[in-house]
Protein backbone atom coordinates (compact mmCIF):
# COMPACT_ATOMS: atom_id res chain seq x y z
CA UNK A 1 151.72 79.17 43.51
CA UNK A 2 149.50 76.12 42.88
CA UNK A 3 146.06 75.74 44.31
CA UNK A 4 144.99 72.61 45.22
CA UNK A 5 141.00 73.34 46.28
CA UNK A 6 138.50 76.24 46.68
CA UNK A 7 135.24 76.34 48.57
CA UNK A 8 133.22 79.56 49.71
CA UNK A 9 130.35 79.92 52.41
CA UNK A 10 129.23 82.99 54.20
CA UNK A 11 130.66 85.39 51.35
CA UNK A 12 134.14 83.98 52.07
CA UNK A 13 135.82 82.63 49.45
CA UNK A 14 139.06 79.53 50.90
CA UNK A 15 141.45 78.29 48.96
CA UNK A 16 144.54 76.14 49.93
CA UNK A 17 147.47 76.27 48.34
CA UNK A 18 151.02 75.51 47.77
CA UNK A 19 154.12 77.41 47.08
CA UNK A 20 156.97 75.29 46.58
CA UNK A 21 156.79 73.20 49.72
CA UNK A 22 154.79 75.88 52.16
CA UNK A 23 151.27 75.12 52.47
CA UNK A 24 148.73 77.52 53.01
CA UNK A 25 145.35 78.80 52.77
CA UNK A 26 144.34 82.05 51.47
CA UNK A 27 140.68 83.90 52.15
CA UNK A 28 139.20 86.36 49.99
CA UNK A 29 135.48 87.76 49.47
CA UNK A 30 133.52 85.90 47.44
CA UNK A 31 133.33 87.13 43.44
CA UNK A 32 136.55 89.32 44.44
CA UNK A 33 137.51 91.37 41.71
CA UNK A 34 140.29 94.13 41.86
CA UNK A 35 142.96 94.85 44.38
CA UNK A 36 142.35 94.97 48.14
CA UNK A 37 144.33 94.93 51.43
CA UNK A 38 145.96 91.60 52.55
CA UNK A 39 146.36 90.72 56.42
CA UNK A 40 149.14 87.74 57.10
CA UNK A 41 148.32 85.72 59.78
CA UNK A 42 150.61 84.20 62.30
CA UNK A 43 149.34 81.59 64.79
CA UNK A 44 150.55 80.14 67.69
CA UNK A 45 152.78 77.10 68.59
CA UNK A 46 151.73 73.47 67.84
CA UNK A 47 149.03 74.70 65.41
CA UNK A 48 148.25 74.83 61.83
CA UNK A 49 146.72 77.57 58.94
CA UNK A 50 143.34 76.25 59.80
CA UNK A 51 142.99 76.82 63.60
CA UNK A 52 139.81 77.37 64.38
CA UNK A 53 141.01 80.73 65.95
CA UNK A 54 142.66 81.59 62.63
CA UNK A 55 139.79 80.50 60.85
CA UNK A 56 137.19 82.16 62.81
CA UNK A 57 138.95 85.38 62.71
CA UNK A 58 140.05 85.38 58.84
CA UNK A 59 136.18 85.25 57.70
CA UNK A 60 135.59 88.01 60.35
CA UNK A 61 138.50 90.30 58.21
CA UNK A 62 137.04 88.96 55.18
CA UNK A 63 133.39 89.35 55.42
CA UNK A 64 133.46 92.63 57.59
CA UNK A 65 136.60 94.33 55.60
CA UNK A 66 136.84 93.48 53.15
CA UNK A 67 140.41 91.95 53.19
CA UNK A 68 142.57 89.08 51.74
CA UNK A 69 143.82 86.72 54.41
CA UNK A 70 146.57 84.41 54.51
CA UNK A 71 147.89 81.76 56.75
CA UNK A 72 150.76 79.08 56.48
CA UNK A 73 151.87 76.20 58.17
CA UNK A 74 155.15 77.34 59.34
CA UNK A 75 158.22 74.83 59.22
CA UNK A 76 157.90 72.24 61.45
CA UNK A 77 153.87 72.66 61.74
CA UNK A 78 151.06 71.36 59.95
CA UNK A 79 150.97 69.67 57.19
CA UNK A 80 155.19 70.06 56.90
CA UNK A 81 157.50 67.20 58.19
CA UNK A 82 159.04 68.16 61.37
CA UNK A 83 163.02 67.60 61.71
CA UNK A 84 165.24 66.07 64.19
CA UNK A 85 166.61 69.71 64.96
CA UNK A 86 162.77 70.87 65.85
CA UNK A 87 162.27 67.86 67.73
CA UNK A 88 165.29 68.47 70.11
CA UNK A 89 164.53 71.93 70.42
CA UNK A 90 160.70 70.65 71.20
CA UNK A 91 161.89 68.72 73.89
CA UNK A 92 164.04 71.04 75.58
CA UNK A 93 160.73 73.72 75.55
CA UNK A 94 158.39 70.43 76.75
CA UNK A 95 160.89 69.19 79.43
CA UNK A 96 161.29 73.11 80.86
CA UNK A 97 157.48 73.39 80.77
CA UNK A 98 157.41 70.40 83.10
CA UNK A 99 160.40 71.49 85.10
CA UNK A 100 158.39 74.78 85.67
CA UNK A 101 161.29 76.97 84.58
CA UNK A 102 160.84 80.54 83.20
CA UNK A 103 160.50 79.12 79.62
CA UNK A 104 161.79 82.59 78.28
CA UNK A 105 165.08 81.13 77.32
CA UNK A 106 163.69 78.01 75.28
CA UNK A 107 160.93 80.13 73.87
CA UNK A 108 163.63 82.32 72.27
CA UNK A 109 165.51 79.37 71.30
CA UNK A 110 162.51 78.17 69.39
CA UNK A 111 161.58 81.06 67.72
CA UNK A 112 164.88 81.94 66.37
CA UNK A 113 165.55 78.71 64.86
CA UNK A 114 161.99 78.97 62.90
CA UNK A 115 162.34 82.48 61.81
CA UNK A 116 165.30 81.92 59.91
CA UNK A 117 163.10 80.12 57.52
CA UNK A 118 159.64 81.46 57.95
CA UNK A 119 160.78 84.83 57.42
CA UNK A 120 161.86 84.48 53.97
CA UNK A 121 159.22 82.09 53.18
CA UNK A 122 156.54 85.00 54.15
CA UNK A 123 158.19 86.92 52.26
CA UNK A 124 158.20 84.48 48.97
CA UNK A 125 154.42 83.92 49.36
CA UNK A 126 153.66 87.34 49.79
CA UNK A 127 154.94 88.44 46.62
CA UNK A 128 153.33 85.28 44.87
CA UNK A 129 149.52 86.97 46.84
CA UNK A 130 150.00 89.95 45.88
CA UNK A 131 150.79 89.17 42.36
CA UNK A 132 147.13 88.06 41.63
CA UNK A 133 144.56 90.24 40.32
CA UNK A 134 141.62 90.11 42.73
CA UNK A 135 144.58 90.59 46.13
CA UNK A 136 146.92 93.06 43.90
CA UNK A 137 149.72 94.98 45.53
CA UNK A 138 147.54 96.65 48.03
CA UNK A 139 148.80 97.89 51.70
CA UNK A 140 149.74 94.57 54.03
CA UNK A 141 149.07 93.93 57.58
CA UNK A 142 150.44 91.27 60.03
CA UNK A 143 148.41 89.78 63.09
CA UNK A 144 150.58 87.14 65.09
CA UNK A 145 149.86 85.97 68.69
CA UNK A 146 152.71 83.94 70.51
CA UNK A 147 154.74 81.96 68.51
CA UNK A 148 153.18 84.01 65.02
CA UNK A 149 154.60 87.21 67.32
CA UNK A 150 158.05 85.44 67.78
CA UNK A 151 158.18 84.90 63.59
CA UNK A 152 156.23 87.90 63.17
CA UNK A 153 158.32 90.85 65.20
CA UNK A 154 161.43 90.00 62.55
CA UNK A 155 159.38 89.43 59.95
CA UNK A 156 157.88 92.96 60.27
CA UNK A 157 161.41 94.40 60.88
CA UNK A 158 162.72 92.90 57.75
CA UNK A 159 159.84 93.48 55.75
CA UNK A 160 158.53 97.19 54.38
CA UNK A 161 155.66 95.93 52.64
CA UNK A 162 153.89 95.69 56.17
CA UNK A 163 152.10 99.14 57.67
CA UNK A 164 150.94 97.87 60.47
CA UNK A 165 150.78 94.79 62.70
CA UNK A 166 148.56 93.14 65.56
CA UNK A 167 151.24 91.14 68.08
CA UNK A 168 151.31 90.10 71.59
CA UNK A 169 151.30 87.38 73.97
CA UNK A 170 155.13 87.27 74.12
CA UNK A 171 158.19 88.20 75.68
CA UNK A 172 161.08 90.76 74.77
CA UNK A 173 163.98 87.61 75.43
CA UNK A 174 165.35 87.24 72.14
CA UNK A 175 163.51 89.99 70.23
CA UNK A 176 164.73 93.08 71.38
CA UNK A 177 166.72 93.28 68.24
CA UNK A 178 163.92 92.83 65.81
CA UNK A 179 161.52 95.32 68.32
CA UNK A 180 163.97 97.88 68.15
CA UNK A 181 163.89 97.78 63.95
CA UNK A 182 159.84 97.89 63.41
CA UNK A 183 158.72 101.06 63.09
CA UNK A 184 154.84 100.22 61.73
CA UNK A 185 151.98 101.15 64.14
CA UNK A 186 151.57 98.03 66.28
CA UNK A 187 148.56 96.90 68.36
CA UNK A 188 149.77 94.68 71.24
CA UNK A 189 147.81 92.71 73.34
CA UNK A 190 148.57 91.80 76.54
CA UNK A 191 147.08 89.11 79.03
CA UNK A 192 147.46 90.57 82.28
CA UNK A 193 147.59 86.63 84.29
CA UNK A 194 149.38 84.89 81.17
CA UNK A 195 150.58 81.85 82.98
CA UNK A 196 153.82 81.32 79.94
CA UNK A 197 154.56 84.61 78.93
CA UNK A 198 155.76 86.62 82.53
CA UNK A 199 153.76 90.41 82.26
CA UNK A 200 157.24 92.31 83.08
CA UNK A 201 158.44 90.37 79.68
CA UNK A 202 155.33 91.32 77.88
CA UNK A 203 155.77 94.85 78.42
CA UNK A 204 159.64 95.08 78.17
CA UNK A 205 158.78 93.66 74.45
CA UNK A 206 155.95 95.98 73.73
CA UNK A 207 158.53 98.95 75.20
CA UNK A 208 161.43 97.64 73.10
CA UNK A 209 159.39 98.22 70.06
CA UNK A 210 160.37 101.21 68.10
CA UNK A 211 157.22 102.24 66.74
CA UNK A 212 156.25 105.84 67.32
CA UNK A 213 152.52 104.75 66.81
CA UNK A 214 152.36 101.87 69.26
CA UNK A 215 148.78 101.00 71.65
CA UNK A 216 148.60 98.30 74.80
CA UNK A 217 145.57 96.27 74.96
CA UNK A 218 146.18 94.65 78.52
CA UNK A 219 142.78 91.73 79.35
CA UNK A 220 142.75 89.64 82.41
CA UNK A 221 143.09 86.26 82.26
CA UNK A 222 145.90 83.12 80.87
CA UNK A 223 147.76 82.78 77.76
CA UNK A 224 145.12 81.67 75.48
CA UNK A 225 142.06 83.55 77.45
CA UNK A 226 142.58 86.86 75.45
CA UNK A 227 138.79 88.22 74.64
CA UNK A 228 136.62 87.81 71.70
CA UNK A 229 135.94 91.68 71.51
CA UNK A 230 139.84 92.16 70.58
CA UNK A 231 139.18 91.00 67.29
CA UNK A 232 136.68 93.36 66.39
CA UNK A 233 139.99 95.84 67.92
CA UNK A 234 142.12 94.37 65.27
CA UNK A 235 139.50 94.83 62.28
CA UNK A 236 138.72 98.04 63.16
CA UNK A 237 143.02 99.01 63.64
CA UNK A 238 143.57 97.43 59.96
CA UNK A 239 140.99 99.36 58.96
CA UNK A 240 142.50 102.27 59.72
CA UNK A 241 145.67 101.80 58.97
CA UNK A 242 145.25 100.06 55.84
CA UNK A 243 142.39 101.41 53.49
């Protein structure tokens, strides 16, 4: 792991880094000292580490728990070269969108083909996190709306480190697999009007799940609409599962 800069404001602490060839950013209180739980975070399609939804919400698990956070660009996003593979599969997801087709099927499509890298990759940089001294081998959390929920269901599933996880805003089509191996508490949220993800799909995903500790947080409105006041949900769920 190589950092490349560090900056702090607010009592948060950034600082972007590289492992190999993933990029990402990791979050930490400032003058941390001593181990501490760390909270991966997944965002959604299109986007990059520094989101301002990621952002906003990192410094709010930072400053307010305590935590380590830590985003990447996932392949394909950010600052990582996208491939002529991604860019057909892009196109098929773009040209359905247009179409107005139940994206379901291209969705799945999508997500499979960058989970077969991201997974071990989350893996990798999770063991390089936890292996310094102010992050430590503490308990780990995942949070990962829409496309970090179609990486983030296998990546939970494969990965025992993680105790519990914050997902939503996708369907079961292509996950039922992976849903029917995590057994961590889950939080899932829900928007009741999502205008991509179809509700029966939402639910069939949050049902497929095999967790025996398991909540639905179901808000009105679209896809990206879900409410400010769910973050506070999350802190408060890591919280609990996780100090």
């Amino acid at each position: 792991m190589r950092f490349i800069s560090q900056t702090s404001s607010d009592g948060v602490t950034e600082r972007l880094f590289t492992l190999g060839d993933i990029p990402g950013v990791l979050w930490t209180p400032e003058g941390a000292v001593g181990a501490r739980p760390l909270i991966l975070m997944g965002h959604g399609g299109g986007q990059h580490k520094k989101a301002p939804g990621i952002v906003a919400r990192a410094h709010r698990f930072v400053a307010e728990g305590g935590f380590a956070v830590v985003a990447l660009d996932p392949p394909n996003h950010g600052d990582r070269p996208k491939t002529e593979e991604f860019a057909r599969v892009a196109a098929g997801l773009r040209a359905g969108m247009v179409a107005g087709e139940d994206i379901a099927t291209h969705l799945a499509a999508m997500h499979t083909f960058l989970a077969g890298q991201a997974v071990p990759e989350w893996q990798a940089v999770l063991t390089a996190v936890q292996e310094l001294d102010f992050v430590g081998d503490g308990p780990v959390g995942y949070w990962g709306m829409s496309m970090g929920c179609g990486l983030g269901v296998p990546f939970v599933a494969t990965e025992p480190r993680v105790r519990a996880a914050v997902l939503g805003l996708l369907g079961v089509h292509g996950l039922a697999e992976a849903a029917a191996r995590v057994t961590a508490p889950v939080q899932f949220l829900l928007q009741w009007d999502d205008d991509r993800v179809p509700r029966a799909e939402g639910l069939a995903l949050f049902d497929a799940l095999a967790s025996a500790d398991k909540t639905l947080h179901a808000n009105p409105g679209k896809h990206g609409e879900i409410p400010e006041f769910e973050t506070g949900s999350s802190l408060r769920f890591f919280t609990r599962h996780l100090s």
